[in-house]
C-alpha atoms as a PDB file:
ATOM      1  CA  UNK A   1    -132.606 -42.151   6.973  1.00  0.00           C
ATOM      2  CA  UNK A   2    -133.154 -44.979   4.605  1.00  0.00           C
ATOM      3  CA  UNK A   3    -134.459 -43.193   0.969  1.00  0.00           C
ATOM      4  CA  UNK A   4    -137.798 -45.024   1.557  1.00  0.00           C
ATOM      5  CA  UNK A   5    -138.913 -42.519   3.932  1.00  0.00           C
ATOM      6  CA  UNK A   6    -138.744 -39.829   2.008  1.00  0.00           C
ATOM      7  CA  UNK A   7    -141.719 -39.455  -1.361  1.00  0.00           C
ATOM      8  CA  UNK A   8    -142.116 -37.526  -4.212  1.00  0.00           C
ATOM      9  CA  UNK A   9    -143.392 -33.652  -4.348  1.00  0.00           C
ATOM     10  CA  UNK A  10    -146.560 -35.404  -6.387  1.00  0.00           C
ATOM     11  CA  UNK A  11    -146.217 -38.167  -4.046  1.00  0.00           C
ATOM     12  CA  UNK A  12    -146.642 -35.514  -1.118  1.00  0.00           C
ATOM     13  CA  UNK A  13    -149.463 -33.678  -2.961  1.00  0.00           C
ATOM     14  CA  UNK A  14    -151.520 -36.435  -3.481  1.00  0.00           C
ATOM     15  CA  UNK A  15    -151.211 -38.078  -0.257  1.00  0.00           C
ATOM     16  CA  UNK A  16    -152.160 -34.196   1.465  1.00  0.00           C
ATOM     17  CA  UNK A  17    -154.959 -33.234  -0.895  1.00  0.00           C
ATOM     18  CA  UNK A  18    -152.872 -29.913  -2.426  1.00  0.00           C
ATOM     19  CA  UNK A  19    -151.056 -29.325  -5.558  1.00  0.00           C
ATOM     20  CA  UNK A  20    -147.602 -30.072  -5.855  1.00  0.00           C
ATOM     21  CA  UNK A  21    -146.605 -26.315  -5.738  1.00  0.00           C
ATOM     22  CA  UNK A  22    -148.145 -25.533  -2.718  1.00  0.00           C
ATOM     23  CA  UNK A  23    -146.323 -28.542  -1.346  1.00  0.00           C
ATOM     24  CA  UNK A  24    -143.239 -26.632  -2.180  1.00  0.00           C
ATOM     25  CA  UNK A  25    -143.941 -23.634  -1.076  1.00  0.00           C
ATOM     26  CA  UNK A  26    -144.967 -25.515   2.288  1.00  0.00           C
ATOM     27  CA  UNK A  27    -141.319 -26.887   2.480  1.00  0.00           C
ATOM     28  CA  UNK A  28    -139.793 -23.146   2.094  1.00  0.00           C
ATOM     29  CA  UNK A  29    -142.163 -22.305   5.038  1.00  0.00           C
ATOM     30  CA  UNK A  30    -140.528 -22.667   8.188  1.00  0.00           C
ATOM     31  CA  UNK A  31    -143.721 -22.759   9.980  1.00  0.00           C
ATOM     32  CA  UNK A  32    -144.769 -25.736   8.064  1.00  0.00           C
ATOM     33  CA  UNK A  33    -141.287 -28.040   9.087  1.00  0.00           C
ATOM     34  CA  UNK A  34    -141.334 -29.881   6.670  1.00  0.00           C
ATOM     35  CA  UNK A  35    -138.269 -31.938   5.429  1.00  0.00           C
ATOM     36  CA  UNK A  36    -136.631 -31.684   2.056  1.00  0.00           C
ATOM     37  CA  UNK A  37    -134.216 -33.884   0.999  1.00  0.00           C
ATOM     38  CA  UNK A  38    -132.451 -33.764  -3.198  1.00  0.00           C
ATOM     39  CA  UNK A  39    -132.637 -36.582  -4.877  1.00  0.00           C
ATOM     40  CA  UNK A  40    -129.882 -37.151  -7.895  1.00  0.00           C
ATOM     41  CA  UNK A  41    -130.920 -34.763 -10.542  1.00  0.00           C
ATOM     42  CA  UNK A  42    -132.368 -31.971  -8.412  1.00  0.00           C
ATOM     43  CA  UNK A  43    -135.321 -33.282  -7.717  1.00  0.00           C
ATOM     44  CA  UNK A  44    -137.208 -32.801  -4.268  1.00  0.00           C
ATOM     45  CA  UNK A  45    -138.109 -35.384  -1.976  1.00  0.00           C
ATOM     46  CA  UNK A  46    -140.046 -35.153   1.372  1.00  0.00           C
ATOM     47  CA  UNK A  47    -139.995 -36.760   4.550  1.00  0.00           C
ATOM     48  CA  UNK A  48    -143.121 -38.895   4.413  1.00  0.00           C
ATOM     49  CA  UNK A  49    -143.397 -38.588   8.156  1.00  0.00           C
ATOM     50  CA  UNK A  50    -143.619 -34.511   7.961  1.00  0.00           C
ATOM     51  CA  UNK A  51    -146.171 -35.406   4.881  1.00  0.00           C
ATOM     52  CA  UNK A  52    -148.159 -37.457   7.102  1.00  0.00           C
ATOM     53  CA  UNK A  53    -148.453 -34.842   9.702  1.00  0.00           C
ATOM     54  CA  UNK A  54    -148.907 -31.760   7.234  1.00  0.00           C
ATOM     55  CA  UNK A  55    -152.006 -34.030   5.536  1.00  0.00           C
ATOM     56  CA  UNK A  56    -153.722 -34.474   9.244  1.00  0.00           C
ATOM     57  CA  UNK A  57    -153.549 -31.016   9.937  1.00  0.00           C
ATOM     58  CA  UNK A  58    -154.265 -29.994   6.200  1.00  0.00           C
ATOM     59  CA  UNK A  59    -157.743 -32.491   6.329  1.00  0.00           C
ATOM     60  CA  UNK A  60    -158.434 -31.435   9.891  1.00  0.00           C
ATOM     61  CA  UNK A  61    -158.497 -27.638   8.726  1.00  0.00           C
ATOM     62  CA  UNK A  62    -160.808 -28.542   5.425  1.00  0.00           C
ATOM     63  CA  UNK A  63    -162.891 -30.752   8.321  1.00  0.00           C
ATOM     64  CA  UNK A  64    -163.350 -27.423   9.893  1.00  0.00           C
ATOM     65  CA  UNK A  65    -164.021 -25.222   6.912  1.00  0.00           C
ATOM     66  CA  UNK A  66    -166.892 -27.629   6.101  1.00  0.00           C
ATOM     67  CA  UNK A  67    -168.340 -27.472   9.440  1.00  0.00           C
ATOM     68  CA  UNK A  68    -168.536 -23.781   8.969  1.00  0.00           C
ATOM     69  CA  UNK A  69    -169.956 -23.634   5.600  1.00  0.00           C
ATOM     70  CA  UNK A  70    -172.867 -25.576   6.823  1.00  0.00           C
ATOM     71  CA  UNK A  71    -173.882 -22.653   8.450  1.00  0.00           C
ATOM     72  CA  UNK A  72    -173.266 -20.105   6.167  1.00  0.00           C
ATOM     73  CA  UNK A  73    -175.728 -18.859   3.334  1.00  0.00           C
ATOM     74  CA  UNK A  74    -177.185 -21.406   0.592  1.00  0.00           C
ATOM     75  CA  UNK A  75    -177.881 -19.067  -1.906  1.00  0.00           C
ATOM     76  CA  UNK A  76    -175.883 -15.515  -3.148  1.00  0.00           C
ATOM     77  CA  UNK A  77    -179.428 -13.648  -2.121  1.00  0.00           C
ATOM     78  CA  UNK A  78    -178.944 -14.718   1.593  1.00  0.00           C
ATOM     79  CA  UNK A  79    -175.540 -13.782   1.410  1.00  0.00           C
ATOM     80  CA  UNK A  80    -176.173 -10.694   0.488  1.00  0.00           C
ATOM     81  CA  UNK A  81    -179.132  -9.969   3.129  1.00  0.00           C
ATOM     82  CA  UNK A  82    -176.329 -11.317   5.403  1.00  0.00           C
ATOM     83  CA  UNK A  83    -173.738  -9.096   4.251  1.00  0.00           C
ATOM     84  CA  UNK A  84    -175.956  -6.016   4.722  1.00  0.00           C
ATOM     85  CA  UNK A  85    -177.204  -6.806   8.157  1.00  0.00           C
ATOM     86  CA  UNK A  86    -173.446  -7.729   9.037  1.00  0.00           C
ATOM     87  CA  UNK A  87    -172.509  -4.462   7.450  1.00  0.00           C
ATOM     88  CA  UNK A  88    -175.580  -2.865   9.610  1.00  0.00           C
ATOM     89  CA  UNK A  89    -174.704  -4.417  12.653  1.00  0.00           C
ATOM     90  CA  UNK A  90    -170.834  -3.256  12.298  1.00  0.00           C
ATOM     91  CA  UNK A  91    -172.128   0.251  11.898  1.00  0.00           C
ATOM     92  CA  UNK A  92    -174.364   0.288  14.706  1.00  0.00           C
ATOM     93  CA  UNK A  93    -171.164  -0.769  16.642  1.00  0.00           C
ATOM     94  CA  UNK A  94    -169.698   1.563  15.604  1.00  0.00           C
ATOM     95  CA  UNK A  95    -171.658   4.386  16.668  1.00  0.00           C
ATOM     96  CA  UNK A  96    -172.182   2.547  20.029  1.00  0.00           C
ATOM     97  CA  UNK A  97    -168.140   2.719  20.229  1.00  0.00           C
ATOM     98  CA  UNK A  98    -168.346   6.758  19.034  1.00  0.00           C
ATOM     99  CA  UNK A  99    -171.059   6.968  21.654  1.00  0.00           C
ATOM    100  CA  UNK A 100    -169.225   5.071  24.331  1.00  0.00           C
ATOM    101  CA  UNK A 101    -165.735   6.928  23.433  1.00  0.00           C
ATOM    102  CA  UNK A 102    -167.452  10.244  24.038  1.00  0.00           C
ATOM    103  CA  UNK A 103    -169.121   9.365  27.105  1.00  0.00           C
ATOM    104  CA  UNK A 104    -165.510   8.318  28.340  1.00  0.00           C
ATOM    105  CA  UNK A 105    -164.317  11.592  27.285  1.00  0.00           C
ATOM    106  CA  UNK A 106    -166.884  13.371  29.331  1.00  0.00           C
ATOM    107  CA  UNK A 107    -166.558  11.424  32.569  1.00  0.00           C
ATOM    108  CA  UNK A 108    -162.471  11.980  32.151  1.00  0.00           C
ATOM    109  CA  UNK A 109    -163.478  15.654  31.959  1.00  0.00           C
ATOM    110  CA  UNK A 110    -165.745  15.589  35.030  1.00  0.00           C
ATOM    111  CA  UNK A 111    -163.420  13.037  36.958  1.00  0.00           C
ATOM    112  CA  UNK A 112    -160.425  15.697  36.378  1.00  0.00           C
ATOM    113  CA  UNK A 113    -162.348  18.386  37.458  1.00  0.00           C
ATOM    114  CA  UNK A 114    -163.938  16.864  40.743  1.00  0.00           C
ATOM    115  CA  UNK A 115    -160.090  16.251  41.411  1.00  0.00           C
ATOM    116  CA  UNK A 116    -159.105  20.471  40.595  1.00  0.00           C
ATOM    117  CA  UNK A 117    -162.146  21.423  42.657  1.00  0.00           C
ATOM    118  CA  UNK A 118    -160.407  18.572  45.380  1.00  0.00           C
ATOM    119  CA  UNK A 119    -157.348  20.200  45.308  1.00  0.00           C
ATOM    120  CA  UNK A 120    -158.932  24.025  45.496  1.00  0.00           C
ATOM    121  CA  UNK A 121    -160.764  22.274  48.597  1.00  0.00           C
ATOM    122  CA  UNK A 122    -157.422  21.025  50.093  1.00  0.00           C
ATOM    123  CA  UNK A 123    -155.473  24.560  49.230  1.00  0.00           C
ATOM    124  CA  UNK A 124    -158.669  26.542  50.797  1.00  0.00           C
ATOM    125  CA  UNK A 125    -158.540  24.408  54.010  1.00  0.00           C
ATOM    126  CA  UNK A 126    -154.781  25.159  54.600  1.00  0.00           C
ATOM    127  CA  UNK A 127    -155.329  28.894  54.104  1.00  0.00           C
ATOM    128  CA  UNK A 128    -158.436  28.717  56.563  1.00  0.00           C
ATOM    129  CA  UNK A 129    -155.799  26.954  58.569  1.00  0.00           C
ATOM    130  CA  UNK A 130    -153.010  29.513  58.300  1.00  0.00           C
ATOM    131  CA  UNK A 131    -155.471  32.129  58.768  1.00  0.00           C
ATOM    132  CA  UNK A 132    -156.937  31.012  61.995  1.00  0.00           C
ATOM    133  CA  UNK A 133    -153.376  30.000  63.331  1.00  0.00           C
ATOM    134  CA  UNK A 134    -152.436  34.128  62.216  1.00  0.00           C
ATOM    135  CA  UNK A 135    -155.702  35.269  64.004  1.00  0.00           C
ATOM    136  CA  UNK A 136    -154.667  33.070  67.203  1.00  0.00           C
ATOM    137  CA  UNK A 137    -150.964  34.831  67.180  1.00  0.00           C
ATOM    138  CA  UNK A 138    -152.550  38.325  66.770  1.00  0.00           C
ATOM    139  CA  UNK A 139    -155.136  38.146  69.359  1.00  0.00           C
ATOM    140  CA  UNK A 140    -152.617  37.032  71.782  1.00  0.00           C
ATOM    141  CA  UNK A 141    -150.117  40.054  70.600  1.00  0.00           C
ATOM    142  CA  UNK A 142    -153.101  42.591  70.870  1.00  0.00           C
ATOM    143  CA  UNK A 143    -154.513  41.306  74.223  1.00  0.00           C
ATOM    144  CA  UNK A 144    -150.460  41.934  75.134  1.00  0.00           C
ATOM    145  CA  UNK A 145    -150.567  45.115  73.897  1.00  0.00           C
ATOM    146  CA  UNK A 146    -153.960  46.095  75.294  1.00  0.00           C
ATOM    147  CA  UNK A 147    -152.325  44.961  79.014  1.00  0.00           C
ATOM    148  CA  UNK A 148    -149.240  47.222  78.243  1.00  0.00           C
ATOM    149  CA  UNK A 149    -151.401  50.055  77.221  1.00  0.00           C
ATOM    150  CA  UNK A 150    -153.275  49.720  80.194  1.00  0.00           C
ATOM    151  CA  UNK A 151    -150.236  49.978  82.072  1.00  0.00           C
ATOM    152  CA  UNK A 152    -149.225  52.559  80.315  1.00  0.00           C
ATOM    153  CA  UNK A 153    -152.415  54.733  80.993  1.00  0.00           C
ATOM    154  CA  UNK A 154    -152.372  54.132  84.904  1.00  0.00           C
ATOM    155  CA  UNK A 155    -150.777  57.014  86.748  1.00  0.00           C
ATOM    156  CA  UNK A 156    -147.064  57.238  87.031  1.00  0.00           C
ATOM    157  CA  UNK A 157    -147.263  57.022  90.946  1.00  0.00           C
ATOM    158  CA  UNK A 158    -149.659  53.926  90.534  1.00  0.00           C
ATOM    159  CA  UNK A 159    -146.604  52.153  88.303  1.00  0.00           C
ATOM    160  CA  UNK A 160    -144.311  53.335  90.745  1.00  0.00           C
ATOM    161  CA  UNK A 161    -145.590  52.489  93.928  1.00  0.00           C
ATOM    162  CA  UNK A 162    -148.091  49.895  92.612  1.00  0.00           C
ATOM    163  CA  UNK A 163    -152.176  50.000  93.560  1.00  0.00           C
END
């Protein structure tokens, strides 16, 4: 690139709005991209492209930062009231978020036990199962046994000869 692309580190800070050293620590910043180049004798010059595009970005952030200060406090008294109630607000949060965290904590508690007493409900209903399938198999076994006793009780000549 032809040496009249690149400018001066005071060249760079004037043309951004920032001191020279910020300018270099902006070109050690890889976030920042921006092109160094070393002149004879050490000294840094910057590609006046990268400058160009650092100084919109650097104006459009102060833009910004005005538009915000226009709505912040005039005087160190309304800061402060604003400070307090910000400081107010935050702790009412935070009790709503204290609040809110134990109420989640209770409903976690009732949720797990509503799923225990589910389960109980589940385990009870196979065991009400089991039991009525056990009853079923021993009333059939003692109406069997009631018919052999019965034929066990009729006369022996009754058996034999039938009647």
């Amino acid at each position: 690139m032809p040496e009249s692309d690149y400018i001066s580190g005071e060249e760079a800070a004037a043309l951004i709005g920032v001191s020279k050293r910020t300018v270099e620590r902006w070109a050690t910043d890889a976030t920042k991209n921006l092109h160094v180049s070393h002149a004879p004798g050490g000294k840094q010059l910057y590609l006046r492209a990268d400058v160009e595009r650092l100084a919109d970005e650097y104006q459009a952030g102060e833009a910004a930062r005005a538009r915000a200060a226009q709505f912040s406090p005039q005087t160190k008294a309304q800061a402060e009231i604003m400070s307090e109630a910000t400081i107010q607000h935050i702790a009412d949060l935070e009790r709503q978020l204290f609040a809110a965290s134990h109420e989640i904590g209770r409903l976690t508690g009732v949720l797990e036990q509503q799923r225990l007493l589910t389960d109980d409900a589940l385990d009870a209903r196979r065991q009400l199962a089991d039991a009525e399938a056990r009853a079923g198999h021993l009333e059939q076994e003692a109406e069997r046994l009631r018919e052999e006793l019965e034929q066990a009780r009729r006369p022996w000549y009754k058996r034999l000869f039938g009647g």
